[in-house]
N, C-alpha and C. Protein backbone atom coordinates (compact mmCIF):
# COMPACT_ATOMS: atom_id res chain seq x y z
N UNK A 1 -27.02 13.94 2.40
CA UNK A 1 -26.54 13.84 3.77
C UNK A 1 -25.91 15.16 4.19
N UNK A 2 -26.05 15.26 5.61
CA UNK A 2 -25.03 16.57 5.71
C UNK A 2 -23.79 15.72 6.49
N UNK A 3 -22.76 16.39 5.75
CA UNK A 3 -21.55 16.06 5.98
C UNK A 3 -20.47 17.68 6.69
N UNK A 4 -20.13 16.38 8.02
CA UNK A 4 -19.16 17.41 8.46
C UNK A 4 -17.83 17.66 7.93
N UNK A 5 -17.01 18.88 7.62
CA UNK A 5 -15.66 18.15 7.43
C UNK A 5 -14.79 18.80 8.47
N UNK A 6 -14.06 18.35 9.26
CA UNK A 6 -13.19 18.87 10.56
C UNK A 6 -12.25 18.99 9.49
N UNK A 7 -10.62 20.12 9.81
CA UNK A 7 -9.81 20.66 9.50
C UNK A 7 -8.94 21.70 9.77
N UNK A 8 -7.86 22.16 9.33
CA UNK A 8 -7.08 23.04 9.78
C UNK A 8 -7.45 24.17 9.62
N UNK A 9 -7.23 25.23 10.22
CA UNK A 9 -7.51 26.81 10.09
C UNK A 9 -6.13 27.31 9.05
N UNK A 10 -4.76 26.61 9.34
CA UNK A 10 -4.03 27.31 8.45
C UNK A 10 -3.63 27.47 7.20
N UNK A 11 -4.40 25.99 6.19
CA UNK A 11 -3.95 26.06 4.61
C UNK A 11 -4.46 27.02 4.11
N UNK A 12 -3.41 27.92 3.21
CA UNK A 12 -3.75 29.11 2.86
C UNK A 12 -3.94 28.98 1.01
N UNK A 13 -4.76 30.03 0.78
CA UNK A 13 -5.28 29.68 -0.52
C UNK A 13 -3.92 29.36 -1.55
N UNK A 14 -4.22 28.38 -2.48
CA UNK A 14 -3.40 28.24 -3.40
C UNK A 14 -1.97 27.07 -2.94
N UNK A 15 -2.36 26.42 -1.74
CA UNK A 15 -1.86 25.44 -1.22
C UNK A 15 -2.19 24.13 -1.67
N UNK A 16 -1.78 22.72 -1.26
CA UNK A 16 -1.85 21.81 -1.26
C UNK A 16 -3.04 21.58 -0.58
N UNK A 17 -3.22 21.55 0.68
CA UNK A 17 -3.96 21.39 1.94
C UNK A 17 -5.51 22.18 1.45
N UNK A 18 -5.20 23.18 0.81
CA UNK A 18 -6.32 24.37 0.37
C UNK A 18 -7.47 23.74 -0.82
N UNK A 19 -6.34 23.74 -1.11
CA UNK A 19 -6.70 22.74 -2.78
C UNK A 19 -7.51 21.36 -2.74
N UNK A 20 -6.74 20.47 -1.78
CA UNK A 20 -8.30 19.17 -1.70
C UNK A 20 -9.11 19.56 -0.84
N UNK A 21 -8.74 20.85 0.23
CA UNK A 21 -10.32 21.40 0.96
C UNK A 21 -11.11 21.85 -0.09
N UNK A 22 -10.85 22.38 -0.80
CA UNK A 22 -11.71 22.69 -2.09
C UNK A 22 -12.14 22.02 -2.93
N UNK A 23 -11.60 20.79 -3.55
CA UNK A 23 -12.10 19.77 -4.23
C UNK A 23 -13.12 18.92 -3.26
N UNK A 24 -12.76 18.79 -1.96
CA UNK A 24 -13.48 17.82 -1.38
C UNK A 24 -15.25 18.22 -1.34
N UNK A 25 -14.91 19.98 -1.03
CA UNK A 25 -16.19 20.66 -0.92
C UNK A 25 -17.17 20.31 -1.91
N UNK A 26 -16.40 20.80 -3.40
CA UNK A 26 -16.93 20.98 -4.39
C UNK A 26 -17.52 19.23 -4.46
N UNK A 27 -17.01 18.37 -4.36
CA UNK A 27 -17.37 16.83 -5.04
C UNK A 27 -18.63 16.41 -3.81
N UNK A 28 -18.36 16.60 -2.84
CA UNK A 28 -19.55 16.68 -1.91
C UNK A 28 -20.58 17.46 -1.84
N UNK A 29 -20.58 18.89 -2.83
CA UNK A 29 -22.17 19.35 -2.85
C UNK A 29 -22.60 18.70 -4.60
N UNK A 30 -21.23 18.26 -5.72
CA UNK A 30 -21.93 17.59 -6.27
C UNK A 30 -22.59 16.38 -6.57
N UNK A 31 -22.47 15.92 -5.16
CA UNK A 31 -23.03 14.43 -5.14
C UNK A 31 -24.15 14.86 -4.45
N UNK A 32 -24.97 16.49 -3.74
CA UNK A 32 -26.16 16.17 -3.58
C UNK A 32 -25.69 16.30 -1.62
N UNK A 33 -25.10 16.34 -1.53
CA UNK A 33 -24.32 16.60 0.54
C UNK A 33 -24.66 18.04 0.62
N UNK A 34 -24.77 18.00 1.53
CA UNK A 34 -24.48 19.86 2.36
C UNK A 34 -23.84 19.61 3.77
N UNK A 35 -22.47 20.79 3.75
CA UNK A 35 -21.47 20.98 4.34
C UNK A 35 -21.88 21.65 5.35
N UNK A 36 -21.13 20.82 6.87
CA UNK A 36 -20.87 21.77 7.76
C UNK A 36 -19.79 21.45 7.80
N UNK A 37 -19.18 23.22 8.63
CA UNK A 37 -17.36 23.32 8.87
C UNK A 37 -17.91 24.49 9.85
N UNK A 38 -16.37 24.78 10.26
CA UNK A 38 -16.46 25.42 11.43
C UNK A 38 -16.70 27.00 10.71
N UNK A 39 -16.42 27.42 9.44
CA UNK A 39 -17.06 28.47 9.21
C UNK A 39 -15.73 29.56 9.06
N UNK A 40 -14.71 29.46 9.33
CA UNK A 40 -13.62 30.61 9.12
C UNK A 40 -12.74 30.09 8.33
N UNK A 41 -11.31 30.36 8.35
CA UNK A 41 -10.53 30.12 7.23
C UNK A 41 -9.87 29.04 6.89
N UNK A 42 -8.64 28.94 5.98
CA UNK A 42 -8.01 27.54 5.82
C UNK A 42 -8.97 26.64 5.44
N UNK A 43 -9.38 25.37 5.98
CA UNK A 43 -10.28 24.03 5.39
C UNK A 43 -11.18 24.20 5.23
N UNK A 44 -12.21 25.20 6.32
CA UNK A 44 -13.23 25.49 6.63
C UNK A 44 -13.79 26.11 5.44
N UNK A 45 -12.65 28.05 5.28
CA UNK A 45 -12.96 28.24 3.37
C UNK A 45 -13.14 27.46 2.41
N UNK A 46 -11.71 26.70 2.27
CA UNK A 46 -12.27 26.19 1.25
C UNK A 46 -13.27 25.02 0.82
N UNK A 47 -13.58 24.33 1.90
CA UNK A 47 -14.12 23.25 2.09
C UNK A 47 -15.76 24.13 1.67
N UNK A 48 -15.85 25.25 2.27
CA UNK A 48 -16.87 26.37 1.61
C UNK A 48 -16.98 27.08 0.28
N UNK A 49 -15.80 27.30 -0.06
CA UNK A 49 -16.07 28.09 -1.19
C UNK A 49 -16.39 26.53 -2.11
N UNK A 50 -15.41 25.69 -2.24
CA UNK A 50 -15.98 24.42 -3.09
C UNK A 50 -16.94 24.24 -3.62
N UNK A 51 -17.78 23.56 -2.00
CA UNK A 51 -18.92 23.24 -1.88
C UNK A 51 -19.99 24.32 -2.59
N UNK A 52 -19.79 25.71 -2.19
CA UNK A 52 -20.60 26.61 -3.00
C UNK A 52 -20.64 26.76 -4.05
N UNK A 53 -19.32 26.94 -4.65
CA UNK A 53 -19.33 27.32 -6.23
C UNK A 53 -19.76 26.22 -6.68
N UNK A 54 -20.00 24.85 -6.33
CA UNK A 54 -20.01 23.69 -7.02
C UNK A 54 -22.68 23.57 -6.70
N UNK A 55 -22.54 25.07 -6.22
CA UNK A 55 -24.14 25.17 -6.03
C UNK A 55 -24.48 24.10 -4.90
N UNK A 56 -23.50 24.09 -3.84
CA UNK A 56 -24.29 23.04 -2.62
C UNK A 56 -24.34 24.07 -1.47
N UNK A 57 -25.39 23.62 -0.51
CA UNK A 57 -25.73 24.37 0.58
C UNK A 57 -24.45 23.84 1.86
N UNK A 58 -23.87 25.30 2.17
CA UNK A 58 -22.53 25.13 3.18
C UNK A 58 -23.20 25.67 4.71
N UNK A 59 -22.95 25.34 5.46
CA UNK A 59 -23.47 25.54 6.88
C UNK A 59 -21.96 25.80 7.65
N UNK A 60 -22.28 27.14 8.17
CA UNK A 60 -20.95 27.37 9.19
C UNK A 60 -21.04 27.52 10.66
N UNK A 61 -20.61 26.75 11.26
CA UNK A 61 -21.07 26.74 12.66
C UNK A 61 -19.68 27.50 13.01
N UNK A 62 -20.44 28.76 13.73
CA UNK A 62 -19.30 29.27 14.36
C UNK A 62 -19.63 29.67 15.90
N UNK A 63 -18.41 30.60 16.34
CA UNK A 63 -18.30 30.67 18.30
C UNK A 63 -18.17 32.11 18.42
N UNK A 64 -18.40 32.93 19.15
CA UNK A 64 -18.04 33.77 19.66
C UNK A 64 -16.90 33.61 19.94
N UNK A 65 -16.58 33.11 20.62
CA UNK A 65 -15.31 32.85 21.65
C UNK A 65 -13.75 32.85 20.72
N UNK A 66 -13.97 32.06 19.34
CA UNK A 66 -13.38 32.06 18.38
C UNK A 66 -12.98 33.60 17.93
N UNK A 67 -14.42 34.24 17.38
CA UNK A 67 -14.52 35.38 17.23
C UNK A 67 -13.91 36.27 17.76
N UNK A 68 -14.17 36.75 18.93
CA UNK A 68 -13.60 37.53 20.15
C UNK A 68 -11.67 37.14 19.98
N UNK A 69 -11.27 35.70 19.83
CA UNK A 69 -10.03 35.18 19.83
C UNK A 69 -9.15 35.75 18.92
N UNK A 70 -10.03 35.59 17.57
CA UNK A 70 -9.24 35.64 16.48
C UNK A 70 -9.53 36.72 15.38
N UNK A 71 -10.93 37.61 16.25
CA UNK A 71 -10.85 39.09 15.13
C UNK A 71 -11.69 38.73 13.78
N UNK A 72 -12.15 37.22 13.76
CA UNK A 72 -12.63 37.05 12.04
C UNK A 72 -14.02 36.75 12.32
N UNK A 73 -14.97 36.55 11.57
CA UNK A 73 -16.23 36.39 10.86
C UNK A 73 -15.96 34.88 9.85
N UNK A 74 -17.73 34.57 9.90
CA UNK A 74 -17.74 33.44 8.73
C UNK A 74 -17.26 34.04 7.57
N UNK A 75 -17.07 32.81 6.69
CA UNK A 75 -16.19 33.38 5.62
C UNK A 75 -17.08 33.47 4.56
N UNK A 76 -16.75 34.39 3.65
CA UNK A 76 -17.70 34.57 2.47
C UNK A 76 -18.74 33.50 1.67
N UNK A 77 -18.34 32.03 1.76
CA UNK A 77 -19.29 31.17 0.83
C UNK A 77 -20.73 30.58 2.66
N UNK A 78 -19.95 30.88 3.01
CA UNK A 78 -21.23 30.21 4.04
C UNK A 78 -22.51 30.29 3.81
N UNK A 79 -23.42 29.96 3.64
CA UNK A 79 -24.86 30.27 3.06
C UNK A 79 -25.76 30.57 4.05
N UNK A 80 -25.24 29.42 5.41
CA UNK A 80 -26.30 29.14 6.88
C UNK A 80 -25.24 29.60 7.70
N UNK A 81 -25.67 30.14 9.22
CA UNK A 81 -24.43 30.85 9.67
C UNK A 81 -25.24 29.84 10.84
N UNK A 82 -24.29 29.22 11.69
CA UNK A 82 -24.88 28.63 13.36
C UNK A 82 -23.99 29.66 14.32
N UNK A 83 -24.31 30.25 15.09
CA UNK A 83 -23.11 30.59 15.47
C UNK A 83 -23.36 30.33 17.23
N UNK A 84 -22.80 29.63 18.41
CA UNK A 84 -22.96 29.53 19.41
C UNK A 84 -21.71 30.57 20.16
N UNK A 85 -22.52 30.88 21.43
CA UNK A 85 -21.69 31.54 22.57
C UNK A 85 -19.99 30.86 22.50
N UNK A 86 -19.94 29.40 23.04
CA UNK A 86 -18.82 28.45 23.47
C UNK A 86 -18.46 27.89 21.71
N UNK A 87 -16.97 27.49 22.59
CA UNK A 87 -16.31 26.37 21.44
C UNK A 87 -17.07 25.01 21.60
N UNK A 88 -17.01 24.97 22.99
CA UNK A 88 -17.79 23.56 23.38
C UNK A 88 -19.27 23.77 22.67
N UNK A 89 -19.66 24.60 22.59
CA UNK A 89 -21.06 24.49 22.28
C UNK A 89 -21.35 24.57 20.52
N UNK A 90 -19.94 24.82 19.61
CA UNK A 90 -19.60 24.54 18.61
C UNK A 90 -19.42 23.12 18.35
N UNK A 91 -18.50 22.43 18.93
CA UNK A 91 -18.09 21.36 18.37
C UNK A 91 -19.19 20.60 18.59
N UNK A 92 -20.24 20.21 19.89
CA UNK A 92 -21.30 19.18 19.64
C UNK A 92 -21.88 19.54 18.64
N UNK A 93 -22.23 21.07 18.00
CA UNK A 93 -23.26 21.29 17.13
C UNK A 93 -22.78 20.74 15.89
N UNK A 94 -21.20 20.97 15.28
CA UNK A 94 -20.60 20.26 13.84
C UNK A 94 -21.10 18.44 14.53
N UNK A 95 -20.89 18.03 15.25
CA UNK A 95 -20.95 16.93 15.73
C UNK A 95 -22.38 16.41 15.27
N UNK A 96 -23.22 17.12 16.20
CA UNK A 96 -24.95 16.98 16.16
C UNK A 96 -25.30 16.54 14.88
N UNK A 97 -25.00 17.66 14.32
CA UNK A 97 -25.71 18.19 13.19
C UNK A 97 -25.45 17.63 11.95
N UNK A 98 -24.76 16.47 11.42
CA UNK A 98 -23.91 15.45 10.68
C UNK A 98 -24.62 14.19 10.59
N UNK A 99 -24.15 13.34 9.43
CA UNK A 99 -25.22 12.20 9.16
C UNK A 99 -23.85 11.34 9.07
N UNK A 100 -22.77 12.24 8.49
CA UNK A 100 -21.02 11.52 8.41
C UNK A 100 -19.68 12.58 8.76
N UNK A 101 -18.94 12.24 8.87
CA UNK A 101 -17.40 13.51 9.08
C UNK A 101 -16.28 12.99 8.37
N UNK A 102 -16.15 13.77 7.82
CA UNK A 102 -14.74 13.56 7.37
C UNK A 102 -13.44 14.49 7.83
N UNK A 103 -12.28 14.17 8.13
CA UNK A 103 -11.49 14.60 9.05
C UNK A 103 -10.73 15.17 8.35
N UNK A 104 -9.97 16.29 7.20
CA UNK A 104 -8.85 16.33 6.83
C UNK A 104 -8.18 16.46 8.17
N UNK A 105 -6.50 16.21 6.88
CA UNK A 105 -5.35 16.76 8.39
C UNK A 105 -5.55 18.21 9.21
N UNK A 106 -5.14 18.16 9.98
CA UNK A 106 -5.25 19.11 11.21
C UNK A 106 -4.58 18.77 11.91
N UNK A 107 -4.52 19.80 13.46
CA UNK A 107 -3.58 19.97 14.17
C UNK A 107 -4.44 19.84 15.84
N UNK A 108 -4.34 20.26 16.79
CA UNK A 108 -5.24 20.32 17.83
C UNK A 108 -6.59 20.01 18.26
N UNK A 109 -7.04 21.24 17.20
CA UNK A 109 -8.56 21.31 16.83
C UNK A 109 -8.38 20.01 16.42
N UNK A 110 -8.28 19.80 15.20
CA UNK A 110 -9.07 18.74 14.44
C UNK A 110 -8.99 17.43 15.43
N UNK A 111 -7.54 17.06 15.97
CA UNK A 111 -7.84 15.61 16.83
C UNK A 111 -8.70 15.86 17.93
N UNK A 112 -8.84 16.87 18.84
CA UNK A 112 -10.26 17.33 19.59
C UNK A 112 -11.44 16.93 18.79
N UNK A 113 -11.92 17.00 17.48
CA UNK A 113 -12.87 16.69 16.86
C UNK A 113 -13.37 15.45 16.98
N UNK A 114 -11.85 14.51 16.01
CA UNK A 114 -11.88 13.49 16.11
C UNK A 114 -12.58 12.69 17.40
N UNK A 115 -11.67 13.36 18.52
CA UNK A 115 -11.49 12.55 19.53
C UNK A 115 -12.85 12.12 20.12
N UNK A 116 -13.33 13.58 20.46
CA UNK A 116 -14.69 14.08 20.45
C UNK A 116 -15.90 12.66 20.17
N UNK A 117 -16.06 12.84 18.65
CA UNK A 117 -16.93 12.48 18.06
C UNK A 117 -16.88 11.12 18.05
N UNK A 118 -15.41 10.72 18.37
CA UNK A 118 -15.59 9.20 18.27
C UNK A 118 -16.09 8.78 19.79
N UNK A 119 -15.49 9.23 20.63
CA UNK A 119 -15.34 9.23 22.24
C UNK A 119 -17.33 8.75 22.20
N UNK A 120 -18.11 9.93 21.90
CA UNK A 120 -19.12 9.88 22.21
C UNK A 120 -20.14 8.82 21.06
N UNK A 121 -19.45 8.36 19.87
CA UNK A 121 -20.26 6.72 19.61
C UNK A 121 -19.69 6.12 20.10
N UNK A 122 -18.59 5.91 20.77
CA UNK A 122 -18.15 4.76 21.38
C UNK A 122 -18.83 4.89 23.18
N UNK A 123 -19.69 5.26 23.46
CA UNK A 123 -20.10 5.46 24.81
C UNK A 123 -21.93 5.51 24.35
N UNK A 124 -22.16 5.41 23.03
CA UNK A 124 -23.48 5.72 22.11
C UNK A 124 -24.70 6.71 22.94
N UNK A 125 -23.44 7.90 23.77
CA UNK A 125 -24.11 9.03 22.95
C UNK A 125 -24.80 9.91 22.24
N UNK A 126 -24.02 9.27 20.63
CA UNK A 126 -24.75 9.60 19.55
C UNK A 126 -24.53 8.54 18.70
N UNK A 127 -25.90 8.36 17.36
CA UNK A 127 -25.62 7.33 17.14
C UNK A 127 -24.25 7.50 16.03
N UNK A 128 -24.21 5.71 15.61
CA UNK A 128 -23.24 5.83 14.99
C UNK A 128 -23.07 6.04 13.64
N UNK A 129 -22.25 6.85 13.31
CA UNK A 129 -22.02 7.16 11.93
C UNK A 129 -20.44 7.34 11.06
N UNK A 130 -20.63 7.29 9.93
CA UNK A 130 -19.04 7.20 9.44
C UNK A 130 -18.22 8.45 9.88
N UNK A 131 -17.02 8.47 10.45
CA UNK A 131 -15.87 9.34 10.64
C UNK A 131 -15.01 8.59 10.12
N UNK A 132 -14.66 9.49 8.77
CA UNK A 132 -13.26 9.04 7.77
C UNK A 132 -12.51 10.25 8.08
N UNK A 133 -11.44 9.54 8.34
CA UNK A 133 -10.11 10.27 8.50
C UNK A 133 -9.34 10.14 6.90
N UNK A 134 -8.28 11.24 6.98
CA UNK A 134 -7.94 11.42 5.63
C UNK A 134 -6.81 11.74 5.77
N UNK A 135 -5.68 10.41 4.38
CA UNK A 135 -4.39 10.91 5.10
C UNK A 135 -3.74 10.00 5.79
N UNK A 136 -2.36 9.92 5.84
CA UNK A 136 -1.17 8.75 6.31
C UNK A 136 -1.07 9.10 7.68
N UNK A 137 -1.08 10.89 8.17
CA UNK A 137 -0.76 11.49 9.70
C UNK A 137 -1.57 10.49 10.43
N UNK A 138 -3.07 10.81 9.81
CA UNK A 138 -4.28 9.98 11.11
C UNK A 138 -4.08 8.75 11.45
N UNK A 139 -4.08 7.91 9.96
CA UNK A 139 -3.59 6.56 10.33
C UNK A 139 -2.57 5.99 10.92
N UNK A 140 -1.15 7.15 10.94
CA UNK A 140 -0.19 6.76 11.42
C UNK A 140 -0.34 6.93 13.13
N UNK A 141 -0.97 8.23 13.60
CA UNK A 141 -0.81 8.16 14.83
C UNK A 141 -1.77 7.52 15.43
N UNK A 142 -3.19 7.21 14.92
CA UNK A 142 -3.88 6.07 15.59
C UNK A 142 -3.13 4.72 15.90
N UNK A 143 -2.53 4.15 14.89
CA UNK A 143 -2.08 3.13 14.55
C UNK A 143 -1.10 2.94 15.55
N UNK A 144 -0.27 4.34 15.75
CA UNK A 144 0.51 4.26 17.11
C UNK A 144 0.02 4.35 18.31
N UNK A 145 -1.11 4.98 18.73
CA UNK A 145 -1.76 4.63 19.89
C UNK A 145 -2.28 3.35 20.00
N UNK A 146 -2.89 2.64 19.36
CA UNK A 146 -3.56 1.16 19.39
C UNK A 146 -1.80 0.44 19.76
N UNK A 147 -0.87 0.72 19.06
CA UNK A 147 0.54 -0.19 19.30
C UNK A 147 1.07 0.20 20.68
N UNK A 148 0.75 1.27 21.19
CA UNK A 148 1.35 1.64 22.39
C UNK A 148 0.77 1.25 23.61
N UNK A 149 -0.41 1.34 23.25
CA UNK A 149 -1.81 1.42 24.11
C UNK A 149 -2.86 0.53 24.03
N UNK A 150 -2.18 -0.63 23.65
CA UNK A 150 -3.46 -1.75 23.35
C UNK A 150 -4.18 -2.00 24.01
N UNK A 151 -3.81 -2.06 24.80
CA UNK A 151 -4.66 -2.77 26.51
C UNK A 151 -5.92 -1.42 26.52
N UNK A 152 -6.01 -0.41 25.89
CA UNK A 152 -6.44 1.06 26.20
C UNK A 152 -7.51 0.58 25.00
N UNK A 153 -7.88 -0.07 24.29
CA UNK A 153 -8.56 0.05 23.16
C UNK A 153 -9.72 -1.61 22.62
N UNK A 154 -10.49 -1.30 22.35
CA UNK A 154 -11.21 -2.62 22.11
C UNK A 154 -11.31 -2.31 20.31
N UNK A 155 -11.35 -3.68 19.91
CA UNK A 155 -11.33 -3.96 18.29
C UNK A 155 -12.92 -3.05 17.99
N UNK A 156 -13.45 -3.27 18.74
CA UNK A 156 -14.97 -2.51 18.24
C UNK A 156 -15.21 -0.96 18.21
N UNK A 157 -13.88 -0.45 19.16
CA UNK A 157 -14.00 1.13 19.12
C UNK A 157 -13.02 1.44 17.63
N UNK A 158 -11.99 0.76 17.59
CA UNK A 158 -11.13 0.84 16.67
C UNK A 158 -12.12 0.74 15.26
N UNK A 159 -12.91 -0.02 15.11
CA UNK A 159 -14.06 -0.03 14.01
C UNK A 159 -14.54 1.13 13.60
N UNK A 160 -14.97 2.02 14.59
CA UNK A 160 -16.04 3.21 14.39
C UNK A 160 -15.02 4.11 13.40
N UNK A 161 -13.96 3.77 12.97
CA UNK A 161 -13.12 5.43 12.38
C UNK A 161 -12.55 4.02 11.30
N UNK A 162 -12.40 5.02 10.17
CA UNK A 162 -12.60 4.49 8.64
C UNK A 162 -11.09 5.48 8.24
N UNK A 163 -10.48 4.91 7.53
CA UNK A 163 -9.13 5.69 7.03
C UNK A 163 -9.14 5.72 5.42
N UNK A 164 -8.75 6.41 5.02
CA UNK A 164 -8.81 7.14 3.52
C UNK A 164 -7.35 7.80 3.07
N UNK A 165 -7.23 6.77 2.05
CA UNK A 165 -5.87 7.50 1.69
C UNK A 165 -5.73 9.27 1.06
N UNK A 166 -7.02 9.26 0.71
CA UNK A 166 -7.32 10.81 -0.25
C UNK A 166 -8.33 10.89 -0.52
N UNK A 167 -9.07 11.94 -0.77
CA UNK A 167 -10.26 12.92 -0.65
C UNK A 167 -11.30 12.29 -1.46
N UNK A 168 -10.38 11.55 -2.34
CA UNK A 168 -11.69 11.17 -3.77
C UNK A 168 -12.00 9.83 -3.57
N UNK A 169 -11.18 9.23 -2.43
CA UNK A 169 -11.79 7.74 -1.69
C UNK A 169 -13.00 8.12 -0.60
N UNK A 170 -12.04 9.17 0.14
CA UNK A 170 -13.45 9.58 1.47
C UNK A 170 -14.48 10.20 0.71
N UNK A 171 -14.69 10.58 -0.37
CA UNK A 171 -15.96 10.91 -1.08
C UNK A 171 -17.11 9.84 -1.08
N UNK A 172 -16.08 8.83 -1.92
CA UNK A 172 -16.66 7.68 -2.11
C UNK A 172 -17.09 6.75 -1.42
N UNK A 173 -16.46 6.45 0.12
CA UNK A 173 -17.08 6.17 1.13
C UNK A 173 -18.50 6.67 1.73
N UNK A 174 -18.38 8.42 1.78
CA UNK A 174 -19.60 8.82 1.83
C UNK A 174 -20.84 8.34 0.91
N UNK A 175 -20.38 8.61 -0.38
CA UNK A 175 -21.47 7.69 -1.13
C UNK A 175 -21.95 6.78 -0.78
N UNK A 176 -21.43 6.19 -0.72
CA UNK A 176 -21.55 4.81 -0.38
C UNK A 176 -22.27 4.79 0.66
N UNK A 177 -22.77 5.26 1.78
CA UNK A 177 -23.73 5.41 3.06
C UNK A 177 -24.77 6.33 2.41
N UNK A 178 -25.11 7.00 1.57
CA UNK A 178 -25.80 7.61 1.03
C UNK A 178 -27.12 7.20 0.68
């Protein structure tokens, strides 16, 4: 399958955050997955270097716009480079281009992802596929929007997004659709 993984730009190597981007990579090209990420640093690396050293094919979809923003290039393990003009024209492509997603924590970006990807199977869009979120943050603040915002939400959209306490469950979920 190709698997997306959304994530933070800031875990820096030799972190916590760095560290299951890297395990997650690596256990997902050895189950036979190939990675897309957005292609620059923090989750994206390592969620790349992982996946590579572990001999799986990593796909980096990247932006100009990013580029131009932030001065950087794909990062060294990328194998496939996508790179579009827009951000917008980034995120449908990690979106598109996916059979499943998995969400580490993140900040902006990543709930834009989220939001994104669910927004558009829940309107079917695109079809539907697993988005596992990863992590107590996701579950906690969904969990608080559905409590705040009930009237805002149907049990069937709430379905489409899958929660994962840690990396080596959302693996296994992926398997599991495999």
């Amino acid at each position: 399958m190709n698997v997306t993984v959304f994530g933070s730009s800031q875990p820096l190597e030799g972190s916590p955050a760095y560290n299951d981007a890297y395990k997650i990579g690596q256990m997902l090209a050895e189950a036979g997955h190939c990675v897309l990420t957005g292609g620059y640093k923090g989750t994206m690396q390592a969620v790349s270097r992982g996946a590579s050293e572990a001999g799986g094919h990593v796909i980096g979809v990247t932006t100009l716009e990013i580029e131009r923003w932030r001065g950087v290039t794909a990062n060294a393990w990328v194998k496939e480079e996508r790179k579009f003009e827009t951000l917008h024209q980034r995120l449908h492509a990690l979106i598109d281009g996916c059979d499943a997603a998995i969400a580490l924590p993140g900040g902006p970006g990543t709930l834009t992802e989220i939001a994104l990807m669910w927004n558009l199977m829940i309107v079917d869009a695109i079809h539907r596929r697993p988005l596992i979120l990863v992590g107590i943050g996701w579950q906690s603040i969904l969990d608080q929007a559905y409590e705040k915002m009930s009237d805002n939400f149907l049990e069937n959209q709430r379905a489409l997004l899958q929660f994962s306490p840690d990396i080596t469950s959302a693996v296994q979920l992926i398997n599991h659709y495999s």
